[in-house]
PDB file of N, CA and C in Angstrom:
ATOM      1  N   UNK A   1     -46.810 -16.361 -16.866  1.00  0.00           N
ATOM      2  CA  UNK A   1     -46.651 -15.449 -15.761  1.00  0.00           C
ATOM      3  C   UNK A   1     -45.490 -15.862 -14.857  1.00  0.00           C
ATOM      4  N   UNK A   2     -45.332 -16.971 -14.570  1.00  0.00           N
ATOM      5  CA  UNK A   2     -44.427 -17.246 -13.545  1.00  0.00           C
ATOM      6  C   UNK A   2     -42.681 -17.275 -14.581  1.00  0.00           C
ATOM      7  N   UNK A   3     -42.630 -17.782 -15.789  1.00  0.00           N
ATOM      8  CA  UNK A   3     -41.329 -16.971 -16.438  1.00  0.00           C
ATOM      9  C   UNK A   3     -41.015 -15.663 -16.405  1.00  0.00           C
ATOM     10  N   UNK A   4     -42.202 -14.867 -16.024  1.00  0.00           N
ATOM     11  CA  UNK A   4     -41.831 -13.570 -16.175  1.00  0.00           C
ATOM     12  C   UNK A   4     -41.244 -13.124 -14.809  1.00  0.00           C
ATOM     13  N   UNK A   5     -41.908 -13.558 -13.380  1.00  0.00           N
ATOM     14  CA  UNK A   5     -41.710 -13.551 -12.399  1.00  0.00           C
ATOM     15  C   UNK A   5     -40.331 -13.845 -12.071  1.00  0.00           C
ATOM     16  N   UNK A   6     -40.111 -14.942 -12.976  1.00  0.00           N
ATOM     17  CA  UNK A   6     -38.519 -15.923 -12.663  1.00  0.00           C
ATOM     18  C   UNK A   6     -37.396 -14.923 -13.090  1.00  0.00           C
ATOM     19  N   UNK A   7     -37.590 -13.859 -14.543  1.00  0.00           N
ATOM     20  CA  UNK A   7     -36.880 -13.278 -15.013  1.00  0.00           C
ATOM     21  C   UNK A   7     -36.460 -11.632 -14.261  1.00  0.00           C
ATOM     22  N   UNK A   8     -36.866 -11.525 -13.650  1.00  0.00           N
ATOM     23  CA  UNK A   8     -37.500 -10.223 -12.905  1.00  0.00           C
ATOM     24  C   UNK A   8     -36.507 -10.410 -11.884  1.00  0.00           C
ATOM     25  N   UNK A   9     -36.899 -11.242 -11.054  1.00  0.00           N
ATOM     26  CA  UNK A   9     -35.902 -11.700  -9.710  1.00  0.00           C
ATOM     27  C   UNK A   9     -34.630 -11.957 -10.321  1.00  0.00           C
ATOM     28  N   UNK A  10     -34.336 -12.870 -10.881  1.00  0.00           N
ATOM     29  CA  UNK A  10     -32.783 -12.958 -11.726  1.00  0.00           C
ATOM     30  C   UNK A  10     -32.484 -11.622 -12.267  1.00  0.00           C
ATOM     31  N   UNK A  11     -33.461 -10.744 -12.713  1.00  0.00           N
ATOM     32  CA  UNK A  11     -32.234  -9.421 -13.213  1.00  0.00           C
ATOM     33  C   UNK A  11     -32.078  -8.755 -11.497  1.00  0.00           C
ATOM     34  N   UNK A  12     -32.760  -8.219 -10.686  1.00  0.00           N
ATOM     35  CA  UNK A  12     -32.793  -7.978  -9.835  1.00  0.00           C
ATOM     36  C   UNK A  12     -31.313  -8.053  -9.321  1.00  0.00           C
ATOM     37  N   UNK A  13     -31.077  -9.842  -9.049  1.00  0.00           N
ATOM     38  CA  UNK A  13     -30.223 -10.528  -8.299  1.00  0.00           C
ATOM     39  C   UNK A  13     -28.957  -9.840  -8.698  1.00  0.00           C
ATOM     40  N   UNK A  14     -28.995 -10.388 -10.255  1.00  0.00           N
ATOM     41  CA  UNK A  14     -27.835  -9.679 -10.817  1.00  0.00           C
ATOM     42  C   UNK A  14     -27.132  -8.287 -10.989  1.00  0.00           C
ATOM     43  N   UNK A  15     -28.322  -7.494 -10.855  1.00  0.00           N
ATOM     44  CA  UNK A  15     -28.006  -5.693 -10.452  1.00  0.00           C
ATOM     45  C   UNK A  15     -27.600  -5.411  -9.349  1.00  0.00           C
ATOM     46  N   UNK A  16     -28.040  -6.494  -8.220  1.00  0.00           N
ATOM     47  CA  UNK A  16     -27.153  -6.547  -6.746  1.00  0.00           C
ATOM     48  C   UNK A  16     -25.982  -7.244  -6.903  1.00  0.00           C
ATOM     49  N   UNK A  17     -25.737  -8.129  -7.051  1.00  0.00           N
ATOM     50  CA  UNK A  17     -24.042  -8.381  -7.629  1.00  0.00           C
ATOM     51  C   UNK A  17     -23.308  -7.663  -8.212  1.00  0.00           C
ATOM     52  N   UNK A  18     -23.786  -6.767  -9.447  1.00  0.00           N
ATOM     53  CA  UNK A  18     -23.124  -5.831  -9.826  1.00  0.00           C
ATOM     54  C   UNK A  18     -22.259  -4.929  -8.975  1.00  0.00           C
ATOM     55  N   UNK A  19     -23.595  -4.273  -8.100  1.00  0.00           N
ATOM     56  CA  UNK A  19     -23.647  -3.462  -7.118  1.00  0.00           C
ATOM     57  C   UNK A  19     -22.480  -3.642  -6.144  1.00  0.00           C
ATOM     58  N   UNK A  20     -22.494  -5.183  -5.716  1.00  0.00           N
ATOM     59  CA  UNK A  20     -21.629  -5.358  -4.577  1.00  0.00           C
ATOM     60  C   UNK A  20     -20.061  -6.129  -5.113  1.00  0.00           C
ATOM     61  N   UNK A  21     -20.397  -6.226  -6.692  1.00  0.00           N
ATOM     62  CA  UNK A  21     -18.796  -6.329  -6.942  1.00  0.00           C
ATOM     63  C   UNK A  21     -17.656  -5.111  -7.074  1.00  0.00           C
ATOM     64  N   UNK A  22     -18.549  -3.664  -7.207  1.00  0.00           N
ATOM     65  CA  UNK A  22     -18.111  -2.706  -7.542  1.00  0.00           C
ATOM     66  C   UNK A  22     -18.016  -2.204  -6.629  1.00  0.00           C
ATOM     67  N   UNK A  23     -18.536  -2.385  -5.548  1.00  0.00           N
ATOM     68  CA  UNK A  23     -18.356  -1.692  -4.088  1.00  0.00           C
ATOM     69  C   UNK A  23     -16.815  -2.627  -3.390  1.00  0.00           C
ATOM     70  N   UNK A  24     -17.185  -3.668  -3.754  1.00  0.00           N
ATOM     71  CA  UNK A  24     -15.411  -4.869  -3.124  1.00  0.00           C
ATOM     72  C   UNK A  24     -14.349  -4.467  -3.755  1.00  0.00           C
ATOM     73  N   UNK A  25     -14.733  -3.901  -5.254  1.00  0.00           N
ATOM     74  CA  UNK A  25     -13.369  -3.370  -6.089  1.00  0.00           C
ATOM     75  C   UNK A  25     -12.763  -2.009  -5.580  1.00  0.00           C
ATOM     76  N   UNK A  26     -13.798  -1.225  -5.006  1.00  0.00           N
ATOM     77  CA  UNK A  26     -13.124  -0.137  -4.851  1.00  0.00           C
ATOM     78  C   UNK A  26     -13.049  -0.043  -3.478  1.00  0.00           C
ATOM     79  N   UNK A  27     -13.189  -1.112  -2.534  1.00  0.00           N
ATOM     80  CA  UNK A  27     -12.513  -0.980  -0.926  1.00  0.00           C
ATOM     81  C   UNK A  27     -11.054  -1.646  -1.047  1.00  0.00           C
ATOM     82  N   UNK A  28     -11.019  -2.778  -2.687  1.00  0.00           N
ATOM     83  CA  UNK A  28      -9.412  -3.147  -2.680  1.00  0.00           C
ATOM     84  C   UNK A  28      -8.895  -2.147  -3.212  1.00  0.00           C
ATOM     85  N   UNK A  29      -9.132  -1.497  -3.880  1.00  0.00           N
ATOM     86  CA  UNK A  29      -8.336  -0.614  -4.488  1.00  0.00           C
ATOM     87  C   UNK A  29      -7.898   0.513  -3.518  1.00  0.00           C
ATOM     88  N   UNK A  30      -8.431   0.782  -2.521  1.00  0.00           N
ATOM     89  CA  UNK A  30      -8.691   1.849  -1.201  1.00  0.00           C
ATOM     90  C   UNK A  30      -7.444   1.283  -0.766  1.00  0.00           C
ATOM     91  N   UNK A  31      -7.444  -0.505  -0.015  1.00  0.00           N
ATOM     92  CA  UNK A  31      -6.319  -0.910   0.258  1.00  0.00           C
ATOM     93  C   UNK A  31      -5.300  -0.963  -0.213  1.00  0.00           C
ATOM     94  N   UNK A  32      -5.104  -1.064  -1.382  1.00  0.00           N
ATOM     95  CA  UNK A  32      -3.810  -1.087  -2.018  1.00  0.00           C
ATOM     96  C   UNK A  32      -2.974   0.097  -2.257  1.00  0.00           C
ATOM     97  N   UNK A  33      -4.178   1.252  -2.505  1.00  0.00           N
ATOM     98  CA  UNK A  33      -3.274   2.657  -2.375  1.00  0.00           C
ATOM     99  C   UNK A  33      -2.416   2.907  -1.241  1.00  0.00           C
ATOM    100  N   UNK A  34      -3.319   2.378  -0.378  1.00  0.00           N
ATOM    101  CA  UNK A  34      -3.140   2.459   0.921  1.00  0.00           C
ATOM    102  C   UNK A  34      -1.593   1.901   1.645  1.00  0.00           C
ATOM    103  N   UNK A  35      -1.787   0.878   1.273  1.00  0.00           N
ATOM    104  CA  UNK A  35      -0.736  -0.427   1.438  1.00  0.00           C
ATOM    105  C   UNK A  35       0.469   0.128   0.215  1.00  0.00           C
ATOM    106  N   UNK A  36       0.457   0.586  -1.048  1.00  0.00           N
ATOM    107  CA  UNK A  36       1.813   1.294  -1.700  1.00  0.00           C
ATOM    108  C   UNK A  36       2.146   2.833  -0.767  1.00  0.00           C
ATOM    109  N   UNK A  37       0.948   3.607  -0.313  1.00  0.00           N
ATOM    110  CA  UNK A  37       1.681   5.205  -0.386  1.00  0.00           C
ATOM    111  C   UNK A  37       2.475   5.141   1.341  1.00  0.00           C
ATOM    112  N   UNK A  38       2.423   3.689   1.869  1.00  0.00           N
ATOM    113  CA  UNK A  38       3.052   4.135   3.467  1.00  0.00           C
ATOM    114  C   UNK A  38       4.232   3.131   3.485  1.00  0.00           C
ATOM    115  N   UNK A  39       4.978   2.898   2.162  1.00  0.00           N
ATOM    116  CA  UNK A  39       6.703   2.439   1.611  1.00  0.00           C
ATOM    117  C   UNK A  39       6.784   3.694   1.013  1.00  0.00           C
ATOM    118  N   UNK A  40       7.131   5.146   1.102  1.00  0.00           N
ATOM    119  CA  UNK A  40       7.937   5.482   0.513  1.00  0.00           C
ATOM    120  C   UNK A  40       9.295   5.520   0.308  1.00  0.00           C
ATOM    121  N   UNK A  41       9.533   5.426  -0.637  1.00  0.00           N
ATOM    122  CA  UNK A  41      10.958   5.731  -0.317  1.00  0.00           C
ATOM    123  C   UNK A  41      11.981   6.530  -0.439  1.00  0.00           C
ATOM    124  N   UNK A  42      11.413   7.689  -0.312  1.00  0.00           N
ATOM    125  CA  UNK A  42      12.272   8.916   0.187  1.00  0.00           C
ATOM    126  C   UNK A  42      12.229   9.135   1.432  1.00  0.00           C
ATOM    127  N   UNK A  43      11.865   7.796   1.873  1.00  0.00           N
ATOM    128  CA  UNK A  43      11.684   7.919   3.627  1.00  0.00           C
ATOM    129  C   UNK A  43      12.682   7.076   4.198  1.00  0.00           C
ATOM    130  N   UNK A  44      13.618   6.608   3.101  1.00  0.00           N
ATOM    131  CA  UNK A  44      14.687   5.281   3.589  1.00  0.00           C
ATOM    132  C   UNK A  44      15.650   6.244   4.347  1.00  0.00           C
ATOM    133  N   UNK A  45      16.418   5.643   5.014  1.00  0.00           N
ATOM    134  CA  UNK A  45      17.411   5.677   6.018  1.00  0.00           C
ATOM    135  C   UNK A  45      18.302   4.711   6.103  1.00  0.00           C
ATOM    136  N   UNK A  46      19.348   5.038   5.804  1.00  0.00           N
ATOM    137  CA  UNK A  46      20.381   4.104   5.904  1.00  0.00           C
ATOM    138  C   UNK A  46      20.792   3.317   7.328  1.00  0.00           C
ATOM    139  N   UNK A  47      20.580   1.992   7.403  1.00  0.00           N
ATOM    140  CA  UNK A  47      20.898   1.093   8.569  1.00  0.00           C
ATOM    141  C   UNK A  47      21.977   1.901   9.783  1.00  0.00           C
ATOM    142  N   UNK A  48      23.317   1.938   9.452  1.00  0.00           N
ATOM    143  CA  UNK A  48      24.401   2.617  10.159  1.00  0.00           C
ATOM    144  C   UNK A  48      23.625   4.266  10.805  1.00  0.00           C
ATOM    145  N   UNK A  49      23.258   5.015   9.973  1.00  0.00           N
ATOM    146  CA  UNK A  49      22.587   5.919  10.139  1.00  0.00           C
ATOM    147  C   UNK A  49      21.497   6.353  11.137  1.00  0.00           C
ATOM    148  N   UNK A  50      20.268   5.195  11.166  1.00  0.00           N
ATOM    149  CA  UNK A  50      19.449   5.030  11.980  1.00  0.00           C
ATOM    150  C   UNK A  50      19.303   4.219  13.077  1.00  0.00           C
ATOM    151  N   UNK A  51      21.021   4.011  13.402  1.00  0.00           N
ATOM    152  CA  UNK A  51      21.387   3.131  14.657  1.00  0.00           C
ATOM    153  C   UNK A  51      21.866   4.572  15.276  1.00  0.00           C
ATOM    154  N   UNK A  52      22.212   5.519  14.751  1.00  0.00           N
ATOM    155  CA  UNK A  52      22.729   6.171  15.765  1.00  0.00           C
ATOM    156  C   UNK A  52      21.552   7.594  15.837  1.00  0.00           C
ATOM    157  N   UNK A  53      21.014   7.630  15.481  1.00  0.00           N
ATOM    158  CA  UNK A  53      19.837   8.526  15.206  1.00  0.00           C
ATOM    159  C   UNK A  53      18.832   8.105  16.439  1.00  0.00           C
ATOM    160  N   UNK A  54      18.294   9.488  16.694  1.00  0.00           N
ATOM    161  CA  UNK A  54      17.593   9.346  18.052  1.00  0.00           C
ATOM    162  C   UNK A  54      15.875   9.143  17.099  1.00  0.00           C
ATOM    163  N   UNK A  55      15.233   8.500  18.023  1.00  0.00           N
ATOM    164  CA  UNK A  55      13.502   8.541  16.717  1.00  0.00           C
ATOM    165  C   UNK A  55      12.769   9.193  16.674  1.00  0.00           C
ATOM    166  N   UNK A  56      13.524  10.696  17.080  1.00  0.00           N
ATOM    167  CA  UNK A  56      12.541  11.685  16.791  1.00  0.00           C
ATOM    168  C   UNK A  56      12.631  12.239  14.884  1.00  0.00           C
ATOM    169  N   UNK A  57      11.821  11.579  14.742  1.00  0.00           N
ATOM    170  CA  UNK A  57      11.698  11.673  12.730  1.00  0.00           C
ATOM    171  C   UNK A  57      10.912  13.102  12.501  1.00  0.00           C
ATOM    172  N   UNK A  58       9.917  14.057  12.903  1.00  0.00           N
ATOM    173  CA  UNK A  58       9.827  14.882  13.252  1.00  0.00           C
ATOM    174  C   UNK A  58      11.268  16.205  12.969  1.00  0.00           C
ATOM    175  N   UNK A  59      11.793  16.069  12.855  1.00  0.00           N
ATOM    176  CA  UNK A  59      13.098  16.901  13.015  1.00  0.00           C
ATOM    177  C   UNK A  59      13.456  17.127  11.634  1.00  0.00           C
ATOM    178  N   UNK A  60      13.492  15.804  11.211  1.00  0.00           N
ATOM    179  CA  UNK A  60      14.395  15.393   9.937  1.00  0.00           C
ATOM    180  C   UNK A  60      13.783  16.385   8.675  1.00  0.00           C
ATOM    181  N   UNK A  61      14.056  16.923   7.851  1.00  0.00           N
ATOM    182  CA  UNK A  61      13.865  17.703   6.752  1.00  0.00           C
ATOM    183  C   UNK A  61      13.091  16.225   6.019  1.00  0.00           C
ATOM    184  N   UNK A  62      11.877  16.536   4.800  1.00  0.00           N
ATOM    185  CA  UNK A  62      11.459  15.654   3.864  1.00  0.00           C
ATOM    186  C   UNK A  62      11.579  15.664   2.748  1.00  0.00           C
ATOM    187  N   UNK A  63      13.313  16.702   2.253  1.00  0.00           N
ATOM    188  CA  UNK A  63      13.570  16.448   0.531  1.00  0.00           C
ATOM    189  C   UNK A  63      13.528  15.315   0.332  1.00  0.00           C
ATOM    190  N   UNK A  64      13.364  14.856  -0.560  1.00  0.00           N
ATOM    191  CA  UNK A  64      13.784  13.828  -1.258  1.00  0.00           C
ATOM    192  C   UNK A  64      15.424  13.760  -2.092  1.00  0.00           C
ATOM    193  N   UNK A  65      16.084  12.873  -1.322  1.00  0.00           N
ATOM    194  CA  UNK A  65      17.491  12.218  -1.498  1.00  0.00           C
ATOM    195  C   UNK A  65      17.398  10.898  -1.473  1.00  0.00           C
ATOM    196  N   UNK A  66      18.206  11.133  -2.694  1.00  0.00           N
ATOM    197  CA  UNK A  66      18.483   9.396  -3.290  1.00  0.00           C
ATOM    198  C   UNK A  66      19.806   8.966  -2.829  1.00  0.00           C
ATOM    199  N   UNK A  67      20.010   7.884  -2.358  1.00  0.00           N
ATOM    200  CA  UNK A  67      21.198   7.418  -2.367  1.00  0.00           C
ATOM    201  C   UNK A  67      21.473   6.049  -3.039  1.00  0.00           C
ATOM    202  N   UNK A  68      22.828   5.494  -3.925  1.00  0.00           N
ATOM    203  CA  UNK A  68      23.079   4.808  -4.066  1.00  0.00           C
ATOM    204  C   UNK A  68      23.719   3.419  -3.246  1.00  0.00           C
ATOM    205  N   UNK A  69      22.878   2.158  -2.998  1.00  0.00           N
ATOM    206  CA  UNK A  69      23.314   1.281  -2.043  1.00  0.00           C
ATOM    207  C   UNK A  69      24.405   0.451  -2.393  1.00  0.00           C
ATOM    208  N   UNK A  70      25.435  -0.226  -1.729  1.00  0.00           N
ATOM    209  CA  UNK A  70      26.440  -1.241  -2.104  1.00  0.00           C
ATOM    210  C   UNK A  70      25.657  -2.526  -1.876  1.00  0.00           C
ATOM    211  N   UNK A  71      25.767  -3.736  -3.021  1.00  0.00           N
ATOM    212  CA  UNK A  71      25.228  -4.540  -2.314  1.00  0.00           C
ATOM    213  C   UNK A  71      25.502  -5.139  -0.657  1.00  0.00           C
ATOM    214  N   UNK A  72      24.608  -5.844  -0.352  1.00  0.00           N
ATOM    215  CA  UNK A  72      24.438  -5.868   1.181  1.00  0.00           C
ATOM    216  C   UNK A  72      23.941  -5.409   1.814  1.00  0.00           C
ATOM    217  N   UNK A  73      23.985  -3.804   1.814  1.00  0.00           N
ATOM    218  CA  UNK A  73      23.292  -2.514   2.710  1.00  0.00           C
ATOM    219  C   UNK A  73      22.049  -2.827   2.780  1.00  0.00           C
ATOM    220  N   UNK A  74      21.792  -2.908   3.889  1.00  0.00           N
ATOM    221  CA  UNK A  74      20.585  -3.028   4.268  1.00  0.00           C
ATOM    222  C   UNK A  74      19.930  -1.394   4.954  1.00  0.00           C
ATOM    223  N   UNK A  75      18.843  -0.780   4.975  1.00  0.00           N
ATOM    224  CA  UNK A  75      18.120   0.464   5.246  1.00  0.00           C
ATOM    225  C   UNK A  75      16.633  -0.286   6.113  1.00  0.00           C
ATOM    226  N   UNK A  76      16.182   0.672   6.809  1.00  0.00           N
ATOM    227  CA  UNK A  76      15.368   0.736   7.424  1.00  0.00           C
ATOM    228  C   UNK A  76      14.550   1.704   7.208  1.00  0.00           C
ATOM    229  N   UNK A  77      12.925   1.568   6.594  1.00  0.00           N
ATOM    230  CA  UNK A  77      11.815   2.371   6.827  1.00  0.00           C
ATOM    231  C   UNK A  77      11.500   3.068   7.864  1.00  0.00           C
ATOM    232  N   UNK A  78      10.575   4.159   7.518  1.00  0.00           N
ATOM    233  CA  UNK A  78       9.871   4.699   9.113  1.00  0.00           C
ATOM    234  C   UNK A  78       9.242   3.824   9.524  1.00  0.00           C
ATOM    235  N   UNK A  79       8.484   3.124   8.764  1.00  0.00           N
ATOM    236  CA  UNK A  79       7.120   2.497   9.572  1.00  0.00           C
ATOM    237  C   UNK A  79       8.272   1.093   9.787  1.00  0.00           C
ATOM    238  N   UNK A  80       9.446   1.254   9.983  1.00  0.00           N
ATOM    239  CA  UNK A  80      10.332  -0.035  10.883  1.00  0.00           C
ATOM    240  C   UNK A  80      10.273  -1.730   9.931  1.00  0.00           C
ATOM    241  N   UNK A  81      10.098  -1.633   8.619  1.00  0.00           N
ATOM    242  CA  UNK A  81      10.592  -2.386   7.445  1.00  0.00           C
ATOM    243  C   UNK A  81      11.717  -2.334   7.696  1.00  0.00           C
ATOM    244  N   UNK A  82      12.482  -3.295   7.346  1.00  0.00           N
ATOM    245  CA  UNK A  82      14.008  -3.637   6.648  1.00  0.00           C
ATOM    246  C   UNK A  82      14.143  -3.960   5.803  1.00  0.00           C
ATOM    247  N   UNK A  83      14.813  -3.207   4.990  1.00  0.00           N
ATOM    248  CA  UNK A  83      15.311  -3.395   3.527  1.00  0.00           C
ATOM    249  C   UNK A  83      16.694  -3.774   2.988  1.00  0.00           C
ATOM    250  N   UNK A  84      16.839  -4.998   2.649  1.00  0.00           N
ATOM    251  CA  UNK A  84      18.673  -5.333   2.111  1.00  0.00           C
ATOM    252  C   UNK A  84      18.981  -5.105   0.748  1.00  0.00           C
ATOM    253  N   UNK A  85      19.839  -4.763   0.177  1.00  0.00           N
ATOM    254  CA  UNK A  85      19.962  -5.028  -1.457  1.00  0.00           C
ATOM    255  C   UNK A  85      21.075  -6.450  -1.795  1.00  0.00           C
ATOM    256  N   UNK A  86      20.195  -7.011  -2.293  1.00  0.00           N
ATOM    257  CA  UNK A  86      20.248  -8.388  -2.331  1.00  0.00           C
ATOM    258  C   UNK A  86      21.407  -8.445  -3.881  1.00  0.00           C
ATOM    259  N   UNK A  87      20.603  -7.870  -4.509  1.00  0.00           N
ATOM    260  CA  UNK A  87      21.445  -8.168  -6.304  1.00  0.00           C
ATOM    261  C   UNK A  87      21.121  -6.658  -6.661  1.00  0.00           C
TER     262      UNK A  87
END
């Protein structure tokens, strides 16, 4: 009787671990979407550009334009990242 008791509680335990590893996986995964979709980068702005630009971003049209950088150029995000091109 008491092996059976012992086995009972151990599956138990383990169906709650389950439970709460699958619940931690999908609050990281929440974060990480999270944390990639607010770098876009059709949201870059060229350094020279956004020195003379007033911060009303609001205004600005949201096609998406690519530009090609020289090394060095450094750009600035909305959410106020700096970005250089290194190599």
């Amino acid at each position: 009787m008491w092996r059976k008791s012992v086995s009972i509680v151990g599956l138990i335990l383990n169906v709650i671990a389950i439970i709460v590893v699958l619940a931690s996986q999908a609050l990281y995964s929440a974060a990480i979407d999270s944390a990639l979709s607010t770098n876009d980068p059709s949201q870059v702005v060229p350094q020279s550009e956004n020195d003379s630009r007033s911060n009303n971003a609001a205004t600005s049209s949201n096609s998406e334009s690519f530009e090609d950088l020289a090394l060095g150029t450094a750009v600035q995000l909305n959410n106020g990242i700096t970005v250089s091109v290194d190599s």
